[in-house]
Protein backbone atom coordinates (compact mmCIF):
# COMPACT_ATOMS: atom_id res chain seq x y z
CA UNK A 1 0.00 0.00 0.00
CA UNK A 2 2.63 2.40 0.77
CA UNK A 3 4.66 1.55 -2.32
CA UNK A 4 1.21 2.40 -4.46
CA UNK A 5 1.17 5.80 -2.52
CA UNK A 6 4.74 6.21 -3.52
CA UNK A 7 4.12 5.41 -6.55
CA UNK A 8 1.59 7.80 -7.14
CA UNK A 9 3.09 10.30 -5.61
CA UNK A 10 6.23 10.09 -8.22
CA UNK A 11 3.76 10.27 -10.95
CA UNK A 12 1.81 13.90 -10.05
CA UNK A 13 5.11 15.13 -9.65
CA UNK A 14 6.53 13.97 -13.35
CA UNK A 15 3.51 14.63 -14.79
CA UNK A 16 3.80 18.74 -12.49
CA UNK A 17 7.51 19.16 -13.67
CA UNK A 18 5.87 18.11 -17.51
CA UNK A 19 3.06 20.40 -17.00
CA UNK A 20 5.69 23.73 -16.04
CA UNK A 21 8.51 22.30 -18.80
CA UNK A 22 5.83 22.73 -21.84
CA UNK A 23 4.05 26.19 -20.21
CA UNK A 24 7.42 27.06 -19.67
CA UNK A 25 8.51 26.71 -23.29
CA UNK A 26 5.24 28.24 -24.40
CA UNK A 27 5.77 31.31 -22.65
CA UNK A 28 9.37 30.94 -24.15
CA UNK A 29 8.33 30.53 -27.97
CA UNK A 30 5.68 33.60 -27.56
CA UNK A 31 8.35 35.85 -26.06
CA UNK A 32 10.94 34.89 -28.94
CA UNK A 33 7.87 35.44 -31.49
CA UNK A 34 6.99 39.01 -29.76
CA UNK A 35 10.69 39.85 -29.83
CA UNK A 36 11.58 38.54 -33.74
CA UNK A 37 8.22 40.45 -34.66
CA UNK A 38 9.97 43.85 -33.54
CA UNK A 39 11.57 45.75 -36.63
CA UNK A 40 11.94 48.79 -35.09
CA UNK A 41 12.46 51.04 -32.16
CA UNK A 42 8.95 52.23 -32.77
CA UNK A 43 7.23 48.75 -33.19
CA UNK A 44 5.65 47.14 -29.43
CA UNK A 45 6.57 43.18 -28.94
CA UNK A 46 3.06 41.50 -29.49
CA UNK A 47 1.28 38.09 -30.05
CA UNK A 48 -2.50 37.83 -31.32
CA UNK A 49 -3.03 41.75 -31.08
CA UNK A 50 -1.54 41.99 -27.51
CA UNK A 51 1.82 43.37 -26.36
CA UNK A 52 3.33 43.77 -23.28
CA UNK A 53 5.68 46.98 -22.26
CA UNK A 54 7.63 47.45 -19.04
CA UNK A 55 6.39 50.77 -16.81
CA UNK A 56 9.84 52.64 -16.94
CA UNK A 57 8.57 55.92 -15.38
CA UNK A 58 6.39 57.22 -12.63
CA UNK A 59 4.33 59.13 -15.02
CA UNK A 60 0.88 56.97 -14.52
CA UNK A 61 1.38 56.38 -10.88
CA UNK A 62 -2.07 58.00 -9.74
CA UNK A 63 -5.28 57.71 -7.81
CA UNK A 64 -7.24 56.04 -10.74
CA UNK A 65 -8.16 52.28 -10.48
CA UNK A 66 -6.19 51.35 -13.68
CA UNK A 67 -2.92 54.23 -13.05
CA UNK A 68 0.03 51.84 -12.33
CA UNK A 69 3.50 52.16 -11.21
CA UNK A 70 7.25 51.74 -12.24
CA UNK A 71 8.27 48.43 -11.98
CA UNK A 72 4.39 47.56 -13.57
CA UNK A 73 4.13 45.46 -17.01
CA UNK A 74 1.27 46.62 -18.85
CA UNK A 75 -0.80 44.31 -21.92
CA UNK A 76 -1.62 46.65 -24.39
CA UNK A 77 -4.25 46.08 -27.29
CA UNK A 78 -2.81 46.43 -30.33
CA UNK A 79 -4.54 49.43 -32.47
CA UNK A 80 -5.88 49.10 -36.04
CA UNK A 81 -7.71 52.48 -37.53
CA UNK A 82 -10.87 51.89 -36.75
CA UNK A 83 -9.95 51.03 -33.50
CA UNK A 84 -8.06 54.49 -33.04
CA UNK A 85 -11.37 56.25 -34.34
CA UNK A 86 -13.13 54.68 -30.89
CA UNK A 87 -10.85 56.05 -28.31
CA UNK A 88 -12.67 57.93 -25.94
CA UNK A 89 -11.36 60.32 -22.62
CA UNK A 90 -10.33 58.12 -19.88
CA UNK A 91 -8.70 55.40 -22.24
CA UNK A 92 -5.13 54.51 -21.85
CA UNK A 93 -3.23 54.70 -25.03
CA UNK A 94 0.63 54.00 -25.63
CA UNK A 95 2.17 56.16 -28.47
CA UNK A 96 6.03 56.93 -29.53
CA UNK A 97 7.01 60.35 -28.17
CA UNK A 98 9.99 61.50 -30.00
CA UNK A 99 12.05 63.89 -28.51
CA UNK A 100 15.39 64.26 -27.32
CA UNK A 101 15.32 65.46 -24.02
CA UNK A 102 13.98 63.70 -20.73
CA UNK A 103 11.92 65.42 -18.06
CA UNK A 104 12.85 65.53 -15.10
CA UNK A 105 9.40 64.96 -13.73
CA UNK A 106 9.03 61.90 -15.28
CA UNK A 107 5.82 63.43 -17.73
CA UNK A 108 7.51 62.91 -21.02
CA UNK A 109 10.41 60.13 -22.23
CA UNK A 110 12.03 59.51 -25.41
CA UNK A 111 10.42 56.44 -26.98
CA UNK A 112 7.10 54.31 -26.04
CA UNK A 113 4.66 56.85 -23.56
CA UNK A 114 1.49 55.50 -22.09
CA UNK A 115 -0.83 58.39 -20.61
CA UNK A 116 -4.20 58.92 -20.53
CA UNK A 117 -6.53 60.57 -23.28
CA UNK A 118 -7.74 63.48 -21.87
CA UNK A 119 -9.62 65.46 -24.90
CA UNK A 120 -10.17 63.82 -27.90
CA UNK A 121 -10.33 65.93 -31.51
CA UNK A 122 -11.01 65.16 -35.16
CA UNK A 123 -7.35 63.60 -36.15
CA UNK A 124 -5.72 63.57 -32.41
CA UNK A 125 -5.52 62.86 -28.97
CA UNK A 126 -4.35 64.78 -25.92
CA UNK A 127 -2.99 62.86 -23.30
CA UNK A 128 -1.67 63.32 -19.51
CA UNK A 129 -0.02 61.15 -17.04
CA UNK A 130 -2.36 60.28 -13.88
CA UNK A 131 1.36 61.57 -11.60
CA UNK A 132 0.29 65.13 -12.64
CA UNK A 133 -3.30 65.35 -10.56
CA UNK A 134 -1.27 63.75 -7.21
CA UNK A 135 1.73 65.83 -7.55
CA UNK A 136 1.28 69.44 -9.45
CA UNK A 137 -3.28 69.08 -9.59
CA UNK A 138 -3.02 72.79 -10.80
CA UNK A 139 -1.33 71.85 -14.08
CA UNK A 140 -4.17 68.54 -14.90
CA UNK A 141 -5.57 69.40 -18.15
CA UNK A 142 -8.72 71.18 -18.93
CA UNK A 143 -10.54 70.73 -22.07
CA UNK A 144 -12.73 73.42 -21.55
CA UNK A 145 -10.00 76.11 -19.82
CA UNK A 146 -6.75 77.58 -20.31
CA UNK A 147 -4.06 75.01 -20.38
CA UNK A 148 -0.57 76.97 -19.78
CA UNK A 149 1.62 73.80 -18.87
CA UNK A 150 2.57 72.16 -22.33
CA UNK A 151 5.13 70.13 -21.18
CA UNK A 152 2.46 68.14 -18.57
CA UNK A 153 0.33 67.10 -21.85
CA UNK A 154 0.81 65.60 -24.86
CA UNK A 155 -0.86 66.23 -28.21
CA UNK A 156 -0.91 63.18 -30.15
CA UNK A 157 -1.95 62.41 -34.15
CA UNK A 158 -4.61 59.49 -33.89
CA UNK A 159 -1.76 57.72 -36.51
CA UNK A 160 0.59 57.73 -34.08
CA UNK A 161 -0.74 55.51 -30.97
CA UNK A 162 -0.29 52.15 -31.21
CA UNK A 163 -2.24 50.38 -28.71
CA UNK A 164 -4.90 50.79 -25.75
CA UNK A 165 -4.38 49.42 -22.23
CA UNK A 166 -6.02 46.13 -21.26
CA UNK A 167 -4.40 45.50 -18.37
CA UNK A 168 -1.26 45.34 -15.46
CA UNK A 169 0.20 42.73 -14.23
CA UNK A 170 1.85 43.94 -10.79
CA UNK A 171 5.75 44.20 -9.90
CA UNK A 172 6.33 42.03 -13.69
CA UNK A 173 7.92 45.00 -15.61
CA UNK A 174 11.19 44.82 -14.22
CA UNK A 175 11.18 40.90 -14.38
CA UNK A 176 10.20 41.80 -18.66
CA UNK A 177 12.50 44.60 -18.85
CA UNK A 178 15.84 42.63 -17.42
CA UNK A 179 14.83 39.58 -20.46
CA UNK A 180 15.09 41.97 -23.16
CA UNK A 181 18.95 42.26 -22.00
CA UNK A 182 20.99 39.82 -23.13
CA UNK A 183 22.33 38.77 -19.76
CA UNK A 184 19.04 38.54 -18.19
CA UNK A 185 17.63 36.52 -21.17
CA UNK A 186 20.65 34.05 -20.90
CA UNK A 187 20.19 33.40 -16.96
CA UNK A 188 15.99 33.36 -16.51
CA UNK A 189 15.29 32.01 -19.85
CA UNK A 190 17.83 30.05 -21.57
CA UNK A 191 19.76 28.37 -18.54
CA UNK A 192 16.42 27.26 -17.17
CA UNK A 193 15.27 25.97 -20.57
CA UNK A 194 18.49 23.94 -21.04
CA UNK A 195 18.32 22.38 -17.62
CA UNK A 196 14.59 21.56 -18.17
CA UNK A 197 15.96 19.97 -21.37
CA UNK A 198 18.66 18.25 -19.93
CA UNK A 199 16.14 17.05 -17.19
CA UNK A 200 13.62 15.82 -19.56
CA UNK A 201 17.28 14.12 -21.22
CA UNK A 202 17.80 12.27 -18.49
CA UNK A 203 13.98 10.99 -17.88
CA UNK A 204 14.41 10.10 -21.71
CA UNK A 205 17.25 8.30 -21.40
CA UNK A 206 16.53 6.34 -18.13
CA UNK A 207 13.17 5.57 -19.95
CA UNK A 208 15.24 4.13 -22.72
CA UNK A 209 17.31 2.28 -20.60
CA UNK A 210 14.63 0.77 -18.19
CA UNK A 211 13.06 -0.59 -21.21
CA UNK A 212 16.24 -1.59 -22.82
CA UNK A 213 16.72 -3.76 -19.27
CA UNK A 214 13.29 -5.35 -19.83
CA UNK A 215 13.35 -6.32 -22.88
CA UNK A 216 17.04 -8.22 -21.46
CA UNK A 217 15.27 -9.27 -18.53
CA UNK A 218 12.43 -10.81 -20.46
CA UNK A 219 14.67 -12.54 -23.43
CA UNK A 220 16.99 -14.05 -20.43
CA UNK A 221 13.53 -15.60 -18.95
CA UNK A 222 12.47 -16.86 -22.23
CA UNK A 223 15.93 -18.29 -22.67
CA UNK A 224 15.64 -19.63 -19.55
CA UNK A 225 12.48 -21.25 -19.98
CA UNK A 226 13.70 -22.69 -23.51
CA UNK A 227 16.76 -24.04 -21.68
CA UNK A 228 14.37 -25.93 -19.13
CA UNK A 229 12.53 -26.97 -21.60
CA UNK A 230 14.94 -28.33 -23.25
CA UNK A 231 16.67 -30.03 -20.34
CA UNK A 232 12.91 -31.37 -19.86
CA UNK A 233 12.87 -33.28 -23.03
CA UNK A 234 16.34 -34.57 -22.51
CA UNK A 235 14.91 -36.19 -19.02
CA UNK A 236 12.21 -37.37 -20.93
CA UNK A 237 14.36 -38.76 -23.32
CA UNK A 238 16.52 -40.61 -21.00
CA UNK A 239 14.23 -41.43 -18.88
CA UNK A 240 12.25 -43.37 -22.05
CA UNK A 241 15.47 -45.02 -22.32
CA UNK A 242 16.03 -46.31 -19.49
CA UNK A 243 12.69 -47.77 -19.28
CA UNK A 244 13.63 -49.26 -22.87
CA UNK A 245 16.05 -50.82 -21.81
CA UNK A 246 14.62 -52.51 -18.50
CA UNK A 247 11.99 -53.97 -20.66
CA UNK A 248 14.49 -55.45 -23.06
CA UNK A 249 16.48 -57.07 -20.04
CA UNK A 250 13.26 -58.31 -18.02
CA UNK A 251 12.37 -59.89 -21.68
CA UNK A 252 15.80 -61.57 -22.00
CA UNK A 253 15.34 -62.67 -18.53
CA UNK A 254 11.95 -64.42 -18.95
């Protein structure tokens, strides 16, 4: 009974480390997709319509329920136009700013920018970070007022945003951001995936082997068997003989 518990017990765990190994390599081939897709500075790693950016800057960190943080990763829907032509105020949108310099307040970085649509017109978008309202609410924009504080908003060509947010995952963004480097690629993702491979190497190989050692084990029985079987018929043999042979002197006898 205990052996059968054992037993058991070694399966769920194979078939666990088989389970992670595949999701593992999954996750693995989708990243490497995301990441071959990318032809540009300007382009946003995706799979099905959905990327995924790391939160570099403080910008969003506000009051709302969907701001987030530094550190945050973010899955951003991918934008076609007519999508663009249904973004509404409150939306989250991620766009390319390009400009040289970097503020020191975190509200505008050279490359991808996610902010919040705060007025929508005819062929753009104007959009703020949510860190503006907690930290200078003076300067948050007002569609209907004077807005004196340029470098707190962005005005944005509907062509140029790429994607919407969907959603955050918590705390992931530096985990994302440190794969992207070589270094960090090499020791969470391809050091793990060789030793899973070696692993499942090893199970392979021991598989091979246990087999190999039955198929031994079971040709030595039969070769065994033949052998006594064999031995059998020489008894039989001999003993028929013998038997012969006391009926022939009993007859010589009589």
């Amino acid at each position: 009974m205990e052996n059968m518990k054992r037993v058991n017990w070694v399966n769920i765990i194979k078939i666990t480390l088989n389970v992670v190994f595949y999701i593992f390599i999954l996750l693995l081939l989708l990243l490497s997709i995301s990441w071959i897709r990318v032809k540009n500075n300007e382009d946003i790693p995706n799979v099905f319509g959905y990327g995924f950016l790391s939160v570099t800057s403080s910008s969003m960190d506000g009051n709302e329920d969907d701001s987030f943080k530094k550190g945050d990763l973010i899955i951003v829907k991918m934008l076609d136009e007519k999508g663009r032509k249904d973004l509404q105020v409150g939306d989250i949108v991620t766009f390319y700013l390009n400009i040289n310099e970097t503020d020191a307040n975190d509200f505008k970085i050279r490359g991808f920018n996610t902010h919040r649509i705060v007025e929508v017109g005819s062929n753009y978008v104007i959009t703020q970070g949510d860190l503006v309202e907690v930290r200078y609410p003076n300067k948050k924009y007002d569609p209907n007022g004077v807005n004196n504080d340029p470098e707190t908003y962005e005005t944005i060509l509907l062509d140029q945003v790429k994607a919407v947010h969907s959603s955050t995952w918590k705390g992931a963004g530096s985990f994302v951001a440190s794969l992207q480097k070589p270094t960090g690629f090499a020791l969470i993702i391809v050091l793990p995936a060789f030793l899973l491979l070696c692993y499942q190497a090893f199970i392979l190989i021991r598989h091979i082997l246990n087999v190999n050692r039955i198929k031994l084990e079971e040709k030595h029985e039969k070769e065994k068997e033949e052998v006594k079987k064999e031995l059998e018929k020489e008894k039989e043999l001999i003993r028929a003989q013998l038997i012969e042979e006391l009926k022939k002197e009993q007859e010589q006898k009589e």
